[in-house]
ModelCIF file with pLDDT and N, C-alpha, C, O atoms, coordinates in Angstrom:
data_MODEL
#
_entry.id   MODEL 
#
_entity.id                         1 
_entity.type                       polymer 
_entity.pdbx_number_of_molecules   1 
#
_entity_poly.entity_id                      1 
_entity_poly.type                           'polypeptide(L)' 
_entity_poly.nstd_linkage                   no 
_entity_poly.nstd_monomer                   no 
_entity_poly.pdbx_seq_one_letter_code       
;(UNK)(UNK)(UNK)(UNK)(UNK)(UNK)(UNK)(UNK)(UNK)(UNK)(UNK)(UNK)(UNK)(UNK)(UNK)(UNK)
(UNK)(UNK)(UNK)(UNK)(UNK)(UNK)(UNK)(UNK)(UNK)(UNK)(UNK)(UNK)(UNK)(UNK)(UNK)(UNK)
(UNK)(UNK)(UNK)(UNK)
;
_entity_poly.pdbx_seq_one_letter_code_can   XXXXXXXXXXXXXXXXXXXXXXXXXXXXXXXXXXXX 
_entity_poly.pdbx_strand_id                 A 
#
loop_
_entity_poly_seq.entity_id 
_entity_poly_seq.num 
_entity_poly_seq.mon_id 
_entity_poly_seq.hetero 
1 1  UNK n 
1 2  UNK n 
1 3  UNK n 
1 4  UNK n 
1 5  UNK n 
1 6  UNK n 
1 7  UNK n 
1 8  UNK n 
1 9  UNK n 
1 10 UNK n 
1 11 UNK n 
1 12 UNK n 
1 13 UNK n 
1 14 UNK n 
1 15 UNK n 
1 16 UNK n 
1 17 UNK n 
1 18 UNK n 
1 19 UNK n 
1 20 UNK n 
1 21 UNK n 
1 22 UNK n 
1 23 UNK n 
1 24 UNK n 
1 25 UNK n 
1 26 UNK n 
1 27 UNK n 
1 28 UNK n 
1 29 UNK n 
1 30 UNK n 
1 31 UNK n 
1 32 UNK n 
1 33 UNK n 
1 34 UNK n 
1 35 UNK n 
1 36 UNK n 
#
_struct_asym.id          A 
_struct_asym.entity_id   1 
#
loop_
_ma_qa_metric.id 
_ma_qa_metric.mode 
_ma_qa_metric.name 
_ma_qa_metric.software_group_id 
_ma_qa_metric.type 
1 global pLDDT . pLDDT 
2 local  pLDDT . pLDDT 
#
_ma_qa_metric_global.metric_id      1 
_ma_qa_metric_global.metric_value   94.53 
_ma_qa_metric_global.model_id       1 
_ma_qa_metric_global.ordinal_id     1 
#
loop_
_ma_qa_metric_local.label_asym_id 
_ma_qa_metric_local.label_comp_id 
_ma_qa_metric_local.label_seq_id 
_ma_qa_metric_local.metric_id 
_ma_qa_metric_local.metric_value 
_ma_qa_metric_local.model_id 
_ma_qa_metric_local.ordinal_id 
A UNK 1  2 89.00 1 1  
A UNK 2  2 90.00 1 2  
A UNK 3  2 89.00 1 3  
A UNK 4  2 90.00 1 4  
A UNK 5  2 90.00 1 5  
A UNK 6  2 88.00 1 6  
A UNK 7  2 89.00 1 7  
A UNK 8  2 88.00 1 8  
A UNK 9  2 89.00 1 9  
A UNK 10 2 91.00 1 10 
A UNK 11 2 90.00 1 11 
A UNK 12 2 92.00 1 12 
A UNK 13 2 93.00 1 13 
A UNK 14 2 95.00 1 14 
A UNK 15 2 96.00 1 15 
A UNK 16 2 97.00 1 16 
A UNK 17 2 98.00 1 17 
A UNK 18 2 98.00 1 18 
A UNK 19 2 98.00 1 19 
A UNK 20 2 98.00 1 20 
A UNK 21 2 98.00 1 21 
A UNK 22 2 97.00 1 22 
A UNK 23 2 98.00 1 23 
A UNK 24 2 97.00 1 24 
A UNK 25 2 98.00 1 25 
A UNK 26 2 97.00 1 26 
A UNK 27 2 96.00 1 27 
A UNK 28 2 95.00 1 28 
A UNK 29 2 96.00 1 29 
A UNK 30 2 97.00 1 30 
A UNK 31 2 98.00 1 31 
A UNK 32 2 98.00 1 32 
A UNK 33 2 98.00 1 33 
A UNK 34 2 98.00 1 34 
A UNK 35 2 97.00 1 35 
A UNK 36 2 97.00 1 36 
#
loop_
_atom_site.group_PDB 
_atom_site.id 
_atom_site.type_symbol 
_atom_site.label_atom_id 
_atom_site.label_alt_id 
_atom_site.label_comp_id 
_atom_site.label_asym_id 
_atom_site.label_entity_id 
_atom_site.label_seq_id 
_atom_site.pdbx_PDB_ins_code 
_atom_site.Cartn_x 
_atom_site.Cartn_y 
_atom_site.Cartn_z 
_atom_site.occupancy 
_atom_site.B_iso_or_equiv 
_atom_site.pdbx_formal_charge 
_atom_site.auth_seq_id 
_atom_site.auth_comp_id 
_atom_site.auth_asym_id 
_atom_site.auth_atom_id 
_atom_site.pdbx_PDB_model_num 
ATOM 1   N N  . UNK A 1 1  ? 26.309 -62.009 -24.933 1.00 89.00 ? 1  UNK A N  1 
ATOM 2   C CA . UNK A 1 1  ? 24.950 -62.094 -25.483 1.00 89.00 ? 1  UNK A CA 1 
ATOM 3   C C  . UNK A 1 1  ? 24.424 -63.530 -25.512 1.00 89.00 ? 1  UNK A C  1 
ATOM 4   O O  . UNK A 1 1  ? 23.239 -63.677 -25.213 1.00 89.00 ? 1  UNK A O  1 
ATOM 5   N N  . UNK A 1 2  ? 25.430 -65.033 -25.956 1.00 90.00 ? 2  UNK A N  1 
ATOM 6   C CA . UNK A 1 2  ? 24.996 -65.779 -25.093 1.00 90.00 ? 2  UNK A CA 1 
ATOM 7   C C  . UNK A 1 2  ? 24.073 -66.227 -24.076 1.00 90.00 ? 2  UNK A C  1 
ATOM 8   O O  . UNK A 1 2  ? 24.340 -65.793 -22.955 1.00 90.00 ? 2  UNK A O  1 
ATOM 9   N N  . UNK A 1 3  ? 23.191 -66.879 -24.148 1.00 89.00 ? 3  UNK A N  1 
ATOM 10  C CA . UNK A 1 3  ? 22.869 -67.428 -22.633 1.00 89.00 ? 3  UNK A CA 1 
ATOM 11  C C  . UNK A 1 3  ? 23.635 -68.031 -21.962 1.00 89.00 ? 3  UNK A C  1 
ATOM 12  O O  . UNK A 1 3  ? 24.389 -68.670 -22.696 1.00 89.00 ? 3  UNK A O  1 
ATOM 13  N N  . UNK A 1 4  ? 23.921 -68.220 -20.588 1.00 90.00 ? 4  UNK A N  1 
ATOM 14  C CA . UNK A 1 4  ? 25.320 -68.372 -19.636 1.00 90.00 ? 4  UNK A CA 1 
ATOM 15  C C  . UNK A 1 4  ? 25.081 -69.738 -19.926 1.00 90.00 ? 4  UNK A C  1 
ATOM 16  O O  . UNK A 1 4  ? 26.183 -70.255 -20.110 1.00 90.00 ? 4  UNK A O  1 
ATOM 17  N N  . UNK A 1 5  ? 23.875 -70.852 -20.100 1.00 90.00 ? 5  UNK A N  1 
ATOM 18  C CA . UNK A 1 5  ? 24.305 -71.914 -19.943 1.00 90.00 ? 5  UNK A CA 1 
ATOM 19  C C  . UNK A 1 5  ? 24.791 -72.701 -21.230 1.00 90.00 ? 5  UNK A C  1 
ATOM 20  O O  . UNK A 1 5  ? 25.067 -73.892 -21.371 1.00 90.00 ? 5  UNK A O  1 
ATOM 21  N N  . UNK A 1 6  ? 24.808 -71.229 -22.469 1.00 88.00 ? 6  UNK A N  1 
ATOM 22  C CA . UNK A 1 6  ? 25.465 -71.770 -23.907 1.00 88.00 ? 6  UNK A CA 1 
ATOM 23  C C  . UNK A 1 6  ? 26.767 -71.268 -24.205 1.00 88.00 ? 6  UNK A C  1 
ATOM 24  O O  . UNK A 1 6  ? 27.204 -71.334 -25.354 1.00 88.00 ? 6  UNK A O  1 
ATOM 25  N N  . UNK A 1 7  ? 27.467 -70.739 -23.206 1.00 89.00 ? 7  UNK A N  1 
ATOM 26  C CA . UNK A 1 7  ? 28.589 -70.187 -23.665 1.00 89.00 ? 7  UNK A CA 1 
ATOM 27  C C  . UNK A 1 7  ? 29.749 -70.673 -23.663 1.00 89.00 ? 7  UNK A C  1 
ATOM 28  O O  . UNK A 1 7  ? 30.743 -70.250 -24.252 1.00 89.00 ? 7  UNK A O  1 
ATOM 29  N N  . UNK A 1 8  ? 29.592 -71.977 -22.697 1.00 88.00 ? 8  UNK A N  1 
ATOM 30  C CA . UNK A 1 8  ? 31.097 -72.943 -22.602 1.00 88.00 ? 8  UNK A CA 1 
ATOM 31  C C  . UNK A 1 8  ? 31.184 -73.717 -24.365 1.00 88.00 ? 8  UNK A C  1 
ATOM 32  O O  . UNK A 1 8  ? 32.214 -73.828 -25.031 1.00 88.00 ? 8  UNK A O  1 
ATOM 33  N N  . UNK A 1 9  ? 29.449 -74.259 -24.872 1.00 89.00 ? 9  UNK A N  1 
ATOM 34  C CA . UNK A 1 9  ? 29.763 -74.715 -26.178 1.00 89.00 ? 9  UNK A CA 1 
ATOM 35  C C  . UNK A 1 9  ? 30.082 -73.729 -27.140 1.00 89.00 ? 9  UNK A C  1 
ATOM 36  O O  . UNK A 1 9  ? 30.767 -73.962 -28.136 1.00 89.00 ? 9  UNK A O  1 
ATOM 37  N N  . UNK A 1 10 ? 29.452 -72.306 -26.771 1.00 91.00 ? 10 UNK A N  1 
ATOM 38  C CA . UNK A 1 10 ? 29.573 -71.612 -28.002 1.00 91.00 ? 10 UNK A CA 1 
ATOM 39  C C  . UNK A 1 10 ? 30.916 -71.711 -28.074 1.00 91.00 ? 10 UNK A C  1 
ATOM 40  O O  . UNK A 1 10 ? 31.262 -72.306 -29.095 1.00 91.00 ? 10 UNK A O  1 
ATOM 41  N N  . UNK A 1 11 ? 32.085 -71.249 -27.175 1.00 90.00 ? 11 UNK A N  1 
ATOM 42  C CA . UNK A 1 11 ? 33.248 -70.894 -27.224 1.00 90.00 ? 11 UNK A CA 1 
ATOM 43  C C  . UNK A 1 11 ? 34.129 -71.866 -27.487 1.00 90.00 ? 11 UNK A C  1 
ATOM 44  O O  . UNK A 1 11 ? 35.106 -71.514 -28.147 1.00 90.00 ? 11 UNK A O  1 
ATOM 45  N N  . UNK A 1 12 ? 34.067 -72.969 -27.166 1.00 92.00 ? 12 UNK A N  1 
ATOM 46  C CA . UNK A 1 12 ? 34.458 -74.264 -27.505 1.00 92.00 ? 12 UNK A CA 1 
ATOM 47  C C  . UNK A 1 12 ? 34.633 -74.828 -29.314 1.00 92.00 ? 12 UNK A C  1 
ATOM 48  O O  . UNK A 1 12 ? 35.189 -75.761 -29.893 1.00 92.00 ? 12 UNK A O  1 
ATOM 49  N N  . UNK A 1 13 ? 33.751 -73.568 -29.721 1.00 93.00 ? 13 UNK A N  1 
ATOM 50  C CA . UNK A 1 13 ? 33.732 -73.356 -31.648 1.00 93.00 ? 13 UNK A CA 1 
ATOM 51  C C  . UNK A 1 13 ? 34.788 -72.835 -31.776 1.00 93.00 ? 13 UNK A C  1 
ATOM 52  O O  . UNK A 1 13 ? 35.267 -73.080 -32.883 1.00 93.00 ? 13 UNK A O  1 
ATOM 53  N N  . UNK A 1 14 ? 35.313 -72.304 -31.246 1.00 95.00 ? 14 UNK A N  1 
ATOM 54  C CA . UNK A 1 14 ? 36.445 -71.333 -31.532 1.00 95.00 ? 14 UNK A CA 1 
ATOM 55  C C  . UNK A 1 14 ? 38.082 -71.790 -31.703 1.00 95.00 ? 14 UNK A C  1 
ATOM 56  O O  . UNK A 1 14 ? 38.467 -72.690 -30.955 1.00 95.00 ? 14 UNK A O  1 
ATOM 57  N N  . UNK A 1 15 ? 38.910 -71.286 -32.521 1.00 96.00 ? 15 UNK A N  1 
ATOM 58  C CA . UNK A 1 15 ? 40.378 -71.494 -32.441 1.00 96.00 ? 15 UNK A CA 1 
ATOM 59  C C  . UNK A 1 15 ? 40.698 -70.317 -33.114 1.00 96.00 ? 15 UNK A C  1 
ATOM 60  O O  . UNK A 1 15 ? 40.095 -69.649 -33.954 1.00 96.00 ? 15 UNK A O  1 
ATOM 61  N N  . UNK A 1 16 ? 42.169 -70.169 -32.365 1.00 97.00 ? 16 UNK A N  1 
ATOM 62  C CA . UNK A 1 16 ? 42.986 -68.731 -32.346 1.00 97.00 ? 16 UNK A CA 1 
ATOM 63  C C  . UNK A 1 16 ? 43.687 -68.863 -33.897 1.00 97.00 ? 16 UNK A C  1 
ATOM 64  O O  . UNK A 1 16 ? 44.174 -69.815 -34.506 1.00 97.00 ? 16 UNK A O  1 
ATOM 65  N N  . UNK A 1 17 ? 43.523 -67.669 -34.167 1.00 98.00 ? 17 UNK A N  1 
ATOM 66  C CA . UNK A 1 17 ? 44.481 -67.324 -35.607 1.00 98.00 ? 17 UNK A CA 1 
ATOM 67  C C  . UNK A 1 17 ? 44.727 -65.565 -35.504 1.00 98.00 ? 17 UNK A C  1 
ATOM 68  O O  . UNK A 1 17 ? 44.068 -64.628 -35.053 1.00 98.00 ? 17 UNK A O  1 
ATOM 69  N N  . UNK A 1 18 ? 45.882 -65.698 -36.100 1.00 98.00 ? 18 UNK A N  1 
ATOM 70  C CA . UNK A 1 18 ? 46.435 -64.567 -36.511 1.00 98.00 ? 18 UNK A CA 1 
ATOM 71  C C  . UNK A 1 18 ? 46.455 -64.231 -37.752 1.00 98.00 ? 18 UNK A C  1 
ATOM 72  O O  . UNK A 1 18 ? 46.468 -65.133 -38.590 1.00 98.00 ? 18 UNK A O  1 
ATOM 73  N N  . UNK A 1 19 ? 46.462 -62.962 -38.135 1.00 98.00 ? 19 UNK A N  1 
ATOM 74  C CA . UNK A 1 19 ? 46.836 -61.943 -39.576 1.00 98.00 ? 19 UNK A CA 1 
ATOM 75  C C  . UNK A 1 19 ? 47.942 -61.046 -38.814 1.00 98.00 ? 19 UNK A C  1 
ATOM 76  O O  . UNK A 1 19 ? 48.092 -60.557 -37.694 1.00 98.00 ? 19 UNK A O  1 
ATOM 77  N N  . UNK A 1 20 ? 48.703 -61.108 -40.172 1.00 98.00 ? 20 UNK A N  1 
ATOM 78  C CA . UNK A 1 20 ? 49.587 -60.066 -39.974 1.00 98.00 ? 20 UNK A CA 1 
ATOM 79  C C  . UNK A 1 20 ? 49.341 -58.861 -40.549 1.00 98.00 ? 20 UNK A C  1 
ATOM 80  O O  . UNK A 1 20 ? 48.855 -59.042 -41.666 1.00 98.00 ? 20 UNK A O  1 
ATOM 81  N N  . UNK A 1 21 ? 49.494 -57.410 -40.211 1.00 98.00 ? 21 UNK A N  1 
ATOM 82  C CA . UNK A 1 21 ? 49.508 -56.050 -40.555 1.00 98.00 ? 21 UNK A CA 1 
ATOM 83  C C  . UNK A 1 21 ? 49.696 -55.936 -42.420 1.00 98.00 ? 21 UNK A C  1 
ATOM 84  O O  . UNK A 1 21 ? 50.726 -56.241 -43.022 1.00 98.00 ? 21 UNK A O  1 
ATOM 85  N N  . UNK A 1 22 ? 48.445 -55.435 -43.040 1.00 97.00 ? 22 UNK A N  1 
ATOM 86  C CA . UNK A 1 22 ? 48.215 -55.752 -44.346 1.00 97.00 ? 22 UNK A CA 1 
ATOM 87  C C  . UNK A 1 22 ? 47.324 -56.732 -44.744 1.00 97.00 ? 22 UNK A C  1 
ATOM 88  O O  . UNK A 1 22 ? 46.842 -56.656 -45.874 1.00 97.00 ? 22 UNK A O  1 
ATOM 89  N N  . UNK A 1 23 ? 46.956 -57.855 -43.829 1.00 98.00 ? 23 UNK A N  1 
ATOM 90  C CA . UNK A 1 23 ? 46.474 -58.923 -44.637 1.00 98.00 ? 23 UNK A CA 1 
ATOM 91  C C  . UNK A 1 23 ? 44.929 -58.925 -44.752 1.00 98.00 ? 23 UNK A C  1 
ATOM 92  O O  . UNK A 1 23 ? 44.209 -58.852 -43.757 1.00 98.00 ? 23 UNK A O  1 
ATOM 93  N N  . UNK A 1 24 ? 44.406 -59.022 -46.155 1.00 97.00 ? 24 UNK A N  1 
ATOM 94  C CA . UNK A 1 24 ? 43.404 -59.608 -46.349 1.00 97.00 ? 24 UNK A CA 1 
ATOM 95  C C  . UNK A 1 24 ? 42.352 -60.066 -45.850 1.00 97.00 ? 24 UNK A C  1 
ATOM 96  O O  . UNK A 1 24 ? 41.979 -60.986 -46.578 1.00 97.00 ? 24 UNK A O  1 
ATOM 97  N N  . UNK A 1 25 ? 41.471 -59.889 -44.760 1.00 98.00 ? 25 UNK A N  1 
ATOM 98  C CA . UNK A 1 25 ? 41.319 -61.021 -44.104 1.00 98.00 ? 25 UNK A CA 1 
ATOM 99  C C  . UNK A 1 25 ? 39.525 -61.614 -44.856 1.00 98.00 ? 25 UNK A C  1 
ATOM 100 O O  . UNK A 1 25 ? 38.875 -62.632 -44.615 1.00 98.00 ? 25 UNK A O  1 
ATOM 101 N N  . UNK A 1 26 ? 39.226 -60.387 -45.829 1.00 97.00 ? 26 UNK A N  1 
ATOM 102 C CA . UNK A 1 26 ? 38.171 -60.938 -46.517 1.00 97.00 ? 26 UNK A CA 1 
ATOM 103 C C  . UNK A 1 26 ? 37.830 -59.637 -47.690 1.00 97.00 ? 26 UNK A C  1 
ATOM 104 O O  . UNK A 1 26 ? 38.139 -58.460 -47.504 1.00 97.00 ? 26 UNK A O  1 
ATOM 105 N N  . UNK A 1 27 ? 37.307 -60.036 -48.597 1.00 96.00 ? 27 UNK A N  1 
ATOM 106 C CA . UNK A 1 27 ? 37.262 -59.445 -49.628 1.00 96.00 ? 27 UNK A CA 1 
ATOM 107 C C  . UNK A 1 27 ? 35.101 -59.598 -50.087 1.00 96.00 ? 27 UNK A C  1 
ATOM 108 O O  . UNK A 1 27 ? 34.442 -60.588 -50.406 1.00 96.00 ? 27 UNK A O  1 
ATOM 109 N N  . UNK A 1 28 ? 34.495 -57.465 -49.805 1.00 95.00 ? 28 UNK A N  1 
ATOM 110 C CA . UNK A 1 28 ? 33.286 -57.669 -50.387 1.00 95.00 ? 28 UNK A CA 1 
ATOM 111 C C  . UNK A 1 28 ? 33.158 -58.114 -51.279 1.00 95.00 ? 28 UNK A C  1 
ATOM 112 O O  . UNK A 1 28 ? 33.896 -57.901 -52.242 1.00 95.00 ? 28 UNK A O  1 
ATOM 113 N N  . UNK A 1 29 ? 31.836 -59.163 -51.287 1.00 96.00 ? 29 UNK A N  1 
ATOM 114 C CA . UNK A 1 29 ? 31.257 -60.126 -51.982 1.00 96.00 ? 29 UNK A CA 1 
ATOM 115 C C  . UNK A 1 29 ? 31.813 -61.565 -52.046 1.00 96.00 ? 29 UNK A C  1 
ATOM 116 O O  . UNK A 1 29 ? 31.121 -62.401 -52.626 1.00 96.00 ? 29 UNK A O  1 
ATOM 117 N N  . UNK A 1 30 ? 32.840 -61.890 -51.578 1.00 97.00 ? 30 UNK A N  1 
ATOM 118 C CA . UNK A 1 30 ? 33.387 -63.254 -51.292 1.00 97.00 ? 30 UNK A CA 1 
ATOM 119 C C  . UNK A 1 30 ? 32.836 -63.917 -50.101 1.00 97.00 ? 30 UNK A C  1 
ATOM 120 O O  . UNK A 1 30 ? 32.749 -63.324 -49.026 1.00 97.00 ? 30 UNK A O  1 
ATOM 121 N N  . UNK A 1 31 ? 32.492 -65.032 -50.255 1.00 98.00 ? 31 UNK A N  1 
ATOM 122 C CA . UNK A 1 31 ? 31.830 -66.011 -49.244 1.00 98.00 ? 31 UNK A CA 1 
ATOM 123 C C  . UNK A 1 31 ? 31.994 -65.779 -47.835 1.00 98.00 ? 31 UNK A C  1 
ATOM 124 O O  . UNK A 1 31 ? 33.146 -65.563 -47.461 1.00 98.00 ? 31 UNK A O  1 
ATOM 125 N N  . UNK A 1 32 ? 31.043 -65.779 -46.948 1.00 98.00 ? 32 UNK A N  1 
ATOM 126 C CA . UNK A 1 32 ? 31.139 -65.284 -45.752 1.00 98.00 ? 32 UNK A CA 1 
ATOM 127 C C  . UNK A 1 32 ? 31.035 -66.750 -45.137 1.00 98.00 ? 32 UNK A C  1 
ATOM 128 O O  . UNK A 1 32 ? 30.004 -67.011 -44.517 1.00 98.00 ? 32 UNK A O  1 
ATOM 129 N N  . UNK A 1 33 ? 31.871 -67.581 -45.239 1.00 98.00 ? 33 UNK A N  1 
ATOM 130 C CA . UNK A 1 33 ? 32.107 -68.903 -44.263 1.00 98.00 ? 33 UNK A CA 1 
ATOM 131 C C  . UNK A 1 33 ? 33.069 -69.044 -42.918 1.00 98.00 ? 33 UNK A C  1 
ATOM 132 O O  . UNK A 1 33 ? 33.735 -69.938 -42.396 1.00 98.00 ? 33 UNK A O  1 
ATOM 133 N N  . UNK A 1 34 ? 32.772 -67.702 -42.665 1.00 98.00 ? 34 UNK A N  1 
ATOM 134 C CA . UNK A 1 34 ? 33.868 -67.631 -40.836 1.00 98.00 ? 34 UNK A CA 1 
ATOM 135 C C  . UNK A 1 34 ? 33.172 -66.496 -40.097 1.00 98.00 ? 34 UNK A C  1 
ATOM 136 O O  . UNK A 1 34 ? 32.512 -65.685 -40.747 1.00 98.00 ? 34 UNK A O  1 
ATOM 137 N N  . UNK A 1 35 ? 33.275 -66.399 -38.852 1.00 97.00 ? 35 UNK A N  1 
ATOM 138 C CA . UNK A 1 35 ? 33.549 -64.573 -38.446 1.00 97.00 ? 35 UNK A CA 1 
ATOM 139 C C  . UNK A 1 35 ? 34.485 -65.201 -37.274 1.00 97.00 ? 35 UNK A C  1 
ATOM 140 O O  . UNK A 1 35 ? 34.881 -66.360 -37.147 1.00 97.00 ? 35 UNK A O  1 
ATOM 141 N N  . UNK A 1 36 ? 34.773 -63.736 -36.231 1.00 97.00 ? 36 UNK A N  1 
ATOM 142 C CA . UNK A 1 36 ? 36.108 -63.782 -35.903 1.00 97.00 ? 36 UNK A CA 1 
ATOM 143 C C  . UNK A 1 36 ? 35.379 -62.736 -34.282 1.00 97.00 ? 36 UNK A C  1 
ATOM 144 O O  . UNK A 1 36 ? 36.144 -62.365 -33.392 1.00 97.00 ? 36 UNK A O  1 
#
């Protein structure tokens, strides 16, 4: 959805993380300072 000539910076925002099976990864009504 990007425009092609914004997608090398968009992605360049990015770093890999893991959750493990069970975890948390956000709780309604707690601060929405990430997406994934």
């Amino acid at each position: 959805a990007v425009p092609p000539d914004h997608r090398d910076q968009f992605v360049r925002l990015a770093h890999e993380v893991s959750f493990p099976m069970g975890t948390r990864i956000f709780e309604e009504g707690g601060l929405a300072d990430r997406f994934w």
